[in-house]
C-alpha atoms as a PDB file:
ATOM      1  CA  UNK A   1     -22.647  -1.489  12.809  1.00  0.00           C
ATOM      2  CA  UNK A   2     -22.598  -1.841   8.860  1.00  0.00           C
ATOM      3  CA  UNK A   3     -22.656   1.972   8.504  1.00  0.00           C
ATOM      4  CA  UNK A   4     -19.714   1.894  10.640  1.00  0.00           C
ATOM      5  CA  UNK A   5     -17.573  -0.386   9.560  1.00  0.00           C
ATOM      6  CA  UNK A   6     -18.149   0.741   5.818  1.00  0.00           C
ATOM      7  CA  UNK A   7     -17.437   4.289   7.110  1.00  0.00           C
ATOM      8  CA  UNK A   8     -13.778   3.450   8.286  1.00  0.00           C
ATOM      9  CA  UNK A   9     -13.640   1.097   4.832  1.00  0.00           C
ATOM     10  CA  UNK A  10     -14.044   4.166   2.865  1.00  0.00           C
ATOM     11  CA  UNK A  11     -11.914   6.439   5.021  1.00  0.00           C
ATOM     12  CA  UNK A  12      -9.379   3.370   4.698  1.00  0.00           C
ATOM     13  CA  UNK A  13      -9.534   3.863   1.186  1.00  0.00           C
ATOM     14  CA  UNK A  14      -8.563   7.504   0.442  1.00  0.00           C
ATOM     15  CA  UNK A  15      -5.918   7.828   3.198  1.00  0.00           C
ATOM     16  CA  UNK A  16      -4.162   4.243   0.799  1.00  0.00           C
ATOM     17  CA  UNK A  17      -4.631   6.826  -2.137  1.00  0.00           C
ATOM     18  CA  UNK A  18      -3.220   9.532  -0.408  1.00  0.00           C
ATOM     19  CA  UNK A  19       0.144   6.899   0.898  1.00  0.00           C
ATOM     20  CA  UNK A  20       1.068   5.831  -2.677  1.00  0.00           C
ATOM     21  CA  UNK A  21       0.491   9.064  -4.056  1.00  0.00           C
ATOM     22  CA  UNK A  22       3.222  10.200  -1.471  1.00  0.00           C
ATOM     23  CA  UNK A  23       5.674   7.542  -1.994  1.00  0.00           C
ATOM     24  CA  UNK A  24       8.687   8.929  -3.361  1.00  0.00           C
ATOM     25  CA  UNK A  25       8.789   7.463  -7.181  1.00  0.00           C
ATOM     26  CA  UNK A  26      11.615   4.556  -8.648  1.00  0.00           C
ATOM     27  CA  UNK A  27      12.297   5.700 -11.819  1.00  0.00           C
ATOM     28  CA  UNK A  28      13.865   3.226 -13.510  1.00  0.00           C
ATOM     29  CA  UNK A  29      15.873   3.572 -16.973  1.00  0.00           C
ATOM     30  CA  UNK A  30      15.098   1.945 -20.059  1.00  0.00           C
ATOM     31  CA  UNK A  31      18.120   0.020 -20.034  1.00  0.00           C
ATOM     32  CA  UNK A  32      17.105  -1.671 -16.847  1.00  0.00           C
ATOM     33  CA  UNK A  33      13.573  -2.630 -18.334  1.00  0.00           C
ATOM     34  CA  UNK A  34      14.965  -4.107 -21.084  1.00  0.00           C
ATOM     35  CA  UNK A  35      17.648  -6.728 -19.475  1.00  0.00           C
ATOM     36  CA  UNK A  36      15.414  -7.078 -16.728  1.00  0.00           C
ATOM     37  CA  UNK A  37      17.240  -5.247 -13.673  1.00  0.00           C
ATOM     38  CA  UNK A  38      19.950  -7.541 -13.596  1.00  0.00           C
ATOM     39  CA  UNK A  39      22.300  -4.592 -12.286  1.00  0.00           C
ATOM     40  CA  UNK A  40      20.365  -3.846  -9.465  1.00  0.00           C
ATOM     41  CA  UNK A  41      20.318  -6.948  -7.983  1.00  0.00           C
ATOM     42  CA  UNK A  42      23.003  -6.345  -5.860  1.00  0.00           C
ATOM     43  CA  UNK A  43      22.650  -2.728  -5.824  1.00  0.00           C
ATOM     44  CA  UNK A  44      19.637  -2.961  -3.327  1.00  0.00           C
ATOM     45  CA  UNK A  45      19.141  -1.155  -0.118  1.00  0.00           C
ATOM     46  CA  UNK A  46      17.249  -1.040   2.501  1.00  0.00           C
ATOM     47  CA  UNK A  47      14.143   1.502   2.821  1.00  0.00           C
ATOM     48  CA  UNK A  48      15.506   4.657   5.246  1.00  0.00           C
ATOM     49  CA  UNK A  49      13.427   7.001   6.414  1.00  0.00           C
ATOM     50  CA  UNK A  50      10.533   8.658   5.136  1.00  0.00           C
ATOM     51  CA  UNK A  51      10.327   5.981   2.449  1.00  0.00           C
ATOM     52  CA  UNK A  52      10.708   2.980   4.917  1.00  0.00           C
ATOM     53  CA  UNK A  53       7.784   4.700   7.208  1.00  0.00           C
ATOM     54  CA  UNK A  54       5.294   5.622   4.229  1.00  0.00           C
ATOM     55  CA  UNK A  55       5.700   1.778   3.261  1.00  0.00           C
ATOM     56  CA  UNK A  56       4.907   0.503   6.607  1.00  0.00           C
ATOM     57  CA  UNK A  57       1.631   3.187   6.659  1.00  0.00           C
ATOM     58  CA  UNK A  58       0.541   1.203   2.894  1.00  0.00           C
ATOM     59  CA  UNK A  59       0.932  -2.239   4.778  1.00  0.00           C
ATOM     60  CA  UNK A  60      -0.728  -1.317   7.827  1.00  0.00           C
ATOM     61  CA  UNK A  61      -3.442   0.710   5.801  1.00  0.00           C
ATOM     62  CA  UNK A  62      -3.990  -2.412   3.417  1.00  0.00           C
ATOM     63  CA  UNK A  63      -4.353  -4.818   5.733  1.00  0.00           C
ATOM     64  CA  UNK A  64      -6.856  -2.462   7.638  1.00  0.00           C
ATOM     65  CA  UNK A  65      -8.860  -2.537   4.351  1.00  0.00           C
ATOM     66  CA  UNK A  66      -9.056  -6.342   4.025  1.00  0.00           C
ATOM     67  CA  UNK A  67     -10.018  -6.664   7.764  1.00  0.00           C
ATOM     68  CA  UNK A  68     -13.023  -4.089   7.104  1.00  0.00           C
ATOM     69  CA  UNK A  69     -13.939  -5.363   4.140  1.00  0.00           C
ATOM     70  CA  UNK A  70     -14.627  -8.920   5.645  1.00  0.00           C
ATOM     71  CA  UNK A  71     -15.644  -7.592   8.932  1.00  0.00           C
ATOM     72  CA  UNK A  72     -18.504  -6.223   6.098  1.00  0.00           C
ATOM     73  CA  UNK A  73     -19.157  -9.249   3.920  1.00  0.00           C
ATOM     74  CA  UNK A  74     -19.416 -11.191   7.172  1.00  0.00           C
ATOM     75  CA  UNK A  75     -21.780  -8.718   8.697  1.00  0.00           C
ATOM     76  CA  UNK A  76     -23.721  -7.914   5.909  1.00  0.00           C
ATOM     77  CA  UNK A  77     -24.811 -12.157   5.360  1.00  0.00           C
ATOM     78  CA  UNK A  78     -25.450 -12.103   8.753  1.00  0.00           C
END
């Protein structure tokens, strides 16, 4: 059962590598890192799609991680 569960734990890991390499990049000026982003506070939108769905694969594939990894701890003192 520890074989498996590390198994999907490292499988869990490469596919988060491959979603934030994917993610399309916010480049921000220099301007805006230097008064803090002020202007954009307003300026915000909402995630559409392929951004808004590669975000909800990193959430879903990070909390996947964290379950495996303590589904491992816990089996592995057990």
């Amino acid at each position: 059962m520890e074989n498996l569960i590390l198994n999907l734990l490292l499988i869990d890991s490469i596919l988060i590598v491959i979603a934030v390499m994917m993610q399309p990049s916010k480049q921000q000026d220099a301007l805006s890192a230097l008064s803090g982003g002020s202007g954009d506070l307003f300026g915000k939108q909402k995630a559409r799609g392929f951004e808004a769905f590669m975000q909800k694969v990193t959430v879903v594939l990070g909390t996947l991680f964290f379950v495996f990894a303590i589904a491992l701890v816990y089996l592995s003192s057990h």
